[in-house]
N, C-alpha and C. Protein backbone atom coordinates (compact mmCIF):
# COMPACT_ATOMS: atom_id res chain seq x y z
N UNK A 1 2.97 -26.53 -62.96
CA UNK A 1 2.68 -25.44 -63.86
C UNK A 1 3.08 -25.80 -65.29
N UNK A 2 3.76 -26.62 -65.48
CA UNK A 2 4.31 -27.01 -66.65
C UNK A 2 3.46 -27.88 -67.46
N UNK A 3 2.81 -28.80 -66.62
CA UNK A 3 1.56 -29.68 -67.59
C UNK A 3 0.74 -28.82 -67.49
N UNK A 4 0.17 -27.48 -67.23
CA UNK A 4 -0.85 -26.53 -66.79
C UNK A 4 -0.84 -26.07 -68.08
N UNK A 5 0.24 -25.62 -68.36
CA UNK A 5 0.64 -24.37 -69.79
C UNK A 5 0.58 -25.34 -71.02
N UNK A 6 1.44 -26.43 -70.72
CA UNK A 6 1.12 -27.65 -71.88
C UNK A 6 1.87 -26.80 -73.10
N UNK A 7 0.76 -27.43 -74.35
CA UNK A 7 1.99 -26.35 -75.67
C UNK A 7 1.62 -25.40 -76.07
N UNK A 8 0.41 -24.96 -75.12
CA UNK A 8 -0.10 -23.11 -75.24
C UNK A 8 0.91 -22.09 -74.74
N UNK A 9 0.36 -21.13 -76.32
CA UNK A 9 1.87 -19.98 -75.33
C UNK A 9 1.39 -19.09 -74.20
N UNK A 10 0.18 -19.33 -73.74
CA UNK A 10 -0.28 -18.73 -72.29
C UNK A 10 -1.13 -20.04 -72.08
N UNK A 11 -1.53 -19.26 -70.47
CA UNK A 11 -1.90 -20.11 -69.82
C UNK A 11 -3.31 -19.94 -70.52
N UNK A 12 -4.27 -19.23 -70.42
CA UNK A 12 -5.61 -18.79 -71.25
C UNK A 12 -5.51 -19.62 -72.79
N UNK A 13 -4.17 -19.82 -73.40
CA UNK A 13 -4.78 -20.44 -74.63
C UNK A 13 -3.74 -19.59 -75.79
N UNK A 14 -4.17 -18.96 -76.71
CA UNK A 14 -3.20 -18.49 -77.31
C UNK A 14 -3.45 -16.63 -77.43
N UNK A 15 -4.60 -16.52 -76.65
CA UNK A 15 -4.24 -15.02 -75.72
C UNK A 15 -3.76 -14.91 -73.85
N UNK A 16 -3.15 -13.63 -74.14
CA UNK A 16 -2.09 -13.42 -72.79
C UNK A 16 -3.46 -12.93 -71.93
N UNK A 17 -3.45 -13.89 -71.10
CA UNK A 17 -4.44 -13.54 -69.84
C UNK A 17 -4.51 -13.16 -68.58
N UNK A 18 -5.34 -13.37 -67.88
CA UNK A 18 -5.73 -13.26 -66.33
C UNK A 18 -4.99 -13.68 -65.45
N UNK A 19 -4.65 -14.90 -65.95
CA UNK A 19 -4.11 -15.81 -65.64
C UNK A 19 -2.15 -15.83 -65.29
N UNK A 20 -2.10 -15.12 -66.79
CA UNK A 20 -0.82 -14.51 -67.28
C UNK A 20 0.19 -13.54 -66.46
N UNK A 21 -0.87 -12.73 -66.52
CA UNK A 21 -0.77 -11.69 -65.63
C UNK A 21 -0.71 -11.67 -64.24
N UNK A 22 -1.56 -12.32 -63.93
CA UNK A 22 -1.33 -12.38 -62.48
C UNK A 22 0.03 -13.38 -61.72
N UNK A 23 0.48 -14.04 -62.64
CA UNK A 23 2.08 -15.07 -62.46
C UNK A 23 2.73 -14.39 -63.00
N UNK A 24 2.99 -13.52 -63.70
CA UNK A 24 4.08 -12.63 -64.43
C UNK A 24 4.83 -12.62 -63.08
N UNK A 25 4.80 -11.39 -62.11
CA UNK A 25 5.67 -11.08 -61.47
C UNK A 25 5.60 -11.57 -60.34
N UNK A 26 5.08 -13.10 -59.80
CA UNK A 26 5.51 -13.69 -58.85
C UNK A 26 6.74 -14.68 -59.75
N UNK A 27 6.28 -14.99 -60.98
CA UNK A 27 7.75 -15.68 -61.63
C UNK A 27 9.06 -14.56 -61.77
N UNK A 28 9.04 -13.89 -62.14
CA UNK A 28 9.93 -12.38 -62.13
C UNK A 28 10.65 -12.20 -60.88
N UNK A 29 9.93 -13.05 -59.67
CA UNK A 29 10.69 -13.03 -58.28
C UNK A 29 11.40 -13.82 -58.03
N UNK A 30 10.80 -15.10 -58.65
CA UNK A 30 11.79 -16.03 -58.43
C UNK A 30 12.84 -15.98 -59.35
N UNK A 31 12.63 -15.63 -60.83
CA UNK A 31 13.97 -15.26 -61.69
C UNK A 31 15.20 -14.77 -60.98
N UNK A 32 14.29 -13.92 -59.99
CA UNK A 32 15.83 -12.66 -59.07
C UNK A 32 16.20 -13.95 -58.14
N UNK A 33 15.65 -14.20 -57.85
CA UNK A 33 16.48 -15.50 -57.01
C UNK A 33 17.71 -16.61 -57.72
N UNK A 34 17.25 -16.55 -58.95
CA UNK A 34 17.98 -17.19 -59.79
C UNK A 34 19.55 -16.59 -60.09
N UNK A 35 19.61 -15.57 -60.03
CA UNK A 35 20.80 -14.97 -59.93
C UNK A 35 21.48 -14.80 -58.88
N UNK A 36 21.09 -15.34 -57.54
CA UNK A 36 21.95 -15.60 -56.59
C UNK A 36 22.20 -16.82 -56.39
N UNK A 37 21.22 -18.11 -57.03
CA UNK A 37 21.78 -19.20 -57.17
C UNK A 37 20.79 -19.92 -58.74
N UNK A 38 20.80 -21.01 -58.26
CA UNK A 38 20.19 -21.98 -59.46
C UNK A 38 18.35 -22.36 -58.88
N UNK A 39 17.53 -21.67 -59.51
CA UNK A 39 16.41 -21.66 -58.86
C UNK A 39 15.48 -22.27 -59.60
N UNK A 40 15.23 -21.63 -60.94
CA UNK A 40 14.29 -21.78 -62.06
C UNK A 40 15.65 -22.06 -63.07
N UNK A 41 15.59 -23.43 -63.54
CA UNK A 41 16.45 -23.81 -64.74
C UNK A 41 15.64 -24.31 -65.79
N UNK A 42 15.91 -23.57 -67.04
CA UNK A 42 15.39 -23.97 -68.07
C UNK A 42 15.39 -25.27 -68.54
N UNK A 43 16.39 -25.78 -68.13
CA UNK A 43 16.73 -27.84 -68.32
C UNK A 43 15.56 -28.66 -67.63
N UNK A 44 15.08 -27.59 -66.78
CA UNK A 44 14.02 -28.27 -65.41
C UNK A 44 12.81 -27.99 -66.27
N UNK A 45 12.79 -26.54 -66.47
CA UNK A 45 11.16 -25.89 -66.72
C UNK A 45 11.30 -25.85 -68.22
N UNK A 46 11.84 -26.20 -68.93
CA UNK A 46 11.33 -25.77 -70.08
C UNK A 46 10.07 -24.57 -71.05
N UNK A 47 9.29 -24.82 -70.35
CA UNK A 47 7.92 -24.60 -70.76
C UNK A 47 7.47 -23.68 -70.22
N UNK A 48 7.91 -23.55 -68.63
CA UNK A 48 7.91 -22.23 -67.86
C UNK A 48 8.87 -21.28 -68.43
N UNK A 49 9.75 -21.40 -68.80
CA UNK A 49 10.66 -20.40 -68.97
C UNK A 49 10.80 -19.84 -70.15
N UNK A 50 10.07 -20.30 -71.24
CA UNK A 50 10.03 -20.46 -72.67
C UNK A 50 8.76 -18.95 -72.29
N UNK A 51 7.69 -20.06 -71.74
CA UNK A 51 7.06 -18.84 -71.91
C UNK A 51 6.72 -17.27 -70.66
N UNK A 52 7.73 -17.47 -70.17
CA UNK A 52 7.98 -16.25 -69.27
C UNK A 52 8.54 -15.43 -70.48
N UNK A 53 9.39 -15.73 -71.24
CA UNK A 53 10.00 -15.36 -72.39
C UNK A 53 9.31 -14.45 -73.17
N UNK A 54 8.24 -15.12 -73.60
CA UNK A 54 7.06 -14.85 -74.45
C UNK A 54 6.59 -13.54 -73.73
N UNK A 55 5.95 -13.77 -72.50
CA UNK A 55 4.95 -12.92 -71.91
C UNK A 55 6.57 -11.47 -71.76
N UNK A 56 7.87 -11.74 -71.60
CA UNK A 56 8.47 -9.88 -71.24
C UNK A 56 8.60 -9.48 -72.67
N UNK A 57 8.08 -10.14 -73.54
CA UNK A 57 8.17 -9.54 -75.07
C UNK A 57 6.96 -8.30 -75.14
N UNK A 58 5.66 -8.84 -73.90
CA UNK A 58 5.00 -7.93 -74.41
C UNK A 58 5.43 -6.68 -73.46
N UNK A 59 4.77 -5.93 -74.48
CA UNK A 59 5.36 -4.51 -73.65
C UNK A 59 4.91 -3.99 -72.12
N UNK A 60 3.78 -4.46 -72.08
CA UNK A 60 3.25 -3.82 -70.93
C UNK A 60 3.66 -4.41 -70.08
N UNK A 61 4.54 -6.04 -70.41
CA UNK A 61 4.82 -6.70 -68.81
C UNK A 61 6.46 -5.66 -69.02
N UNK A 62 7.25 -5.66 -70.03
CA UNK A 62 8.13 -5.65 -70.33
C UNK A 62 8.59 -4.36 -69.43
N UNK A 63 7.82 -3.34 -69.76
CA UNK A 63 7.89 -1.77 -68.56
C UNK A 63 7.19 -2.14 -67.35
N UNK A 64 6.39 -3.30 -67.04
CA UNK A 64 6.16 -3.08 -65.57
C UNK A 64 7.60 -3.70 -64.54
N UNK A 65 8.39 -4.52 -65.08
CA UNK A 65 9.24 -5.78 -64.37
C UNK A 65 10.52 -4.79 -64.64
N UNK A 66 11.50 -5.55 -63.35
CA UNK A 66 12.75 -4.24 -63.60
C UNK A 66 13.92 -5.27 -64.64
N UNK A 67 14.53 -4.68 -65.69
CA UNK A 67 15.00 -4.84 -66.09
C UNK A 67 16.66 -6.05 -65.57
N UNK A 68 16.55 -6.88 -66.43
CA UNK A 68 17.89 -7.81 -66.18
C UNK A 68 18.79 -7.12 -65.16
N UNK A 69 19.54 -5.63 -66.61
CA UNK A 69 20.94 -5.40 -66.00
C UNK A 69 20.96 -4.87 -64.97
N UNK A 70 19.50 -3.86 -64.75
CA UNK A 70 19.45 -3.05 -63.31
C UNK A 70 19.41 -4.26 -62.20
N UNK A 71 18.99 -5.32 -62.77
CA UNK A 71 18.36 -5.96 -61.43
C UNK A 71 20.04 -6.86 -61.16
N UNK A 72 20.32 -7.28 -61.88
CA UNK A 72 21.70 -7.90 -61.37
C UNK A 72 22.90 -6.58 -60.77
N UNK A 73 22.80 -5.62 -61.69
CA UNK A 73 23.87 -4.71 -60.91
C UNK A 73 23.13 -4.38 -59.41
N UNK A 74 21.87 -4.00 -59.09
CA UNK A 74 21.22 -3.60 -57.72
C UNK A 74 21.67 -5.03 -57.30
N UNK A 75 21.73 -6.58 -57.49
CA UNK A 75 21.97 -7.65 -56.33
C UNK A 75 23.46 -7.24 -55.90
N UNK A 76 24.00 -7.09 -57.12
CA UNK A 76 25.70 -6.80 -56.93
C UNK A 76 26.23 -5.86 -55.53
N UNK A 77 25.57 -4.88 -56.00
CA UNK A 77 25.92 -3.79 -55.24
C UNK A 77 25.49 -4.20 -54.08
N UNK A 78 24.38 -4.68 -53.70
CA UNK A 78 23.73 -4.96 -52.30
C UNK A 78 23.72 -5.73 -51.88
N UNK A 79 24.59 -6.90 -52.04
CA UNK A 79 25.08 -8.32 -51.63
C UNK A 79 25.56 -7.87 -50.06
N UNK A 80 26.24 -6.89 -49.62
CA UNK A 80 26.29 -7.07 -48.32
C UNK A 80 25.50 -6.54 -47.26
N UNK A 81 24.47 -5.95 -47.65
CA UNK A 81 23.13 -5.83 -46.86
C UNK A 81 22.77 -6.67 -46.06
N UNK A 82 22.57 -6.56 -44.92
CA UNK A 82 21.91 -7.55 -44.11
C UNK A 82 20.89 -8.51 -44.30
N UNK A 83 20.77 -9.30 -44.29
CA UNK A 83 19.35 -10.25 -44.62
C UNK A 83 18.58 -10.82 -43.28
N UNK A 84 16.91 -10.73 -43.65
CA UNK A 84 16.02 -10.56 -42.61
C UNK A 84 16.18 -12.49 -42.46
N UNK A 85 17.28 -12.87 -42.11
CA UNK A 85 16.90 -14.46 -42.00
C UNK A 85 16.96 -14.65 -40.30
C-alpha cells in the first residue's frame, strides 16, 4: 500500500476518493490494534500513516471513526472481557 499511495496525498491523486474511503476504516481497525500492541508503526509505514493523518482531518471521516480517547479508555476498561480466541 505504500508504493500504491506513492507521494499522493490520496490514493485517487490529490482528491480524497473511492478508494479513500473505502480503507479509511479498515485502517482505523487496525490503528485499535495498535494500542494493544505495535501493529502499524510509522517507522514501518510512513506513508500509510502520514496519510491516514490527512484523510481524519477531513471531517466527514473525522465524525464517522470513534475518537482516540474514547477508543483507548473503552480498550482500558474492557481489557478483561473475554476474547473469542
Amino acid at each position: 500500500m505504500e508504493e500504491q499511495l506513492g507521494k499522493k496525498p490520496y490514493f485517487g491523486g490529490d482528491n480524497f476518493g473511492f478508494v479513500d474511503v473505502a480503507l479509511v476504516p479498515l485502517f482505523c481497525m487496525f490503528y485499535t490494534y495498535t494500542f494493544a500492541g505495535k501493529f502499524i508503526e510509522d517507522e514501518k509505514y510512513p506513508t500509510l500513516t502520514s496519510w491516514a493523518r490527512r484523510c481524519i482531518q477531513k471531517e466527514s471521516v473525522y465524525k464517522a471513526i470513534p475518537q482516540e480517547e474514547k477508543l483507548k479508555r473503552f480498550l482500558d476498561e474492557n481489557r478483561h472481557l473475554p476474547r473469542g480466541d
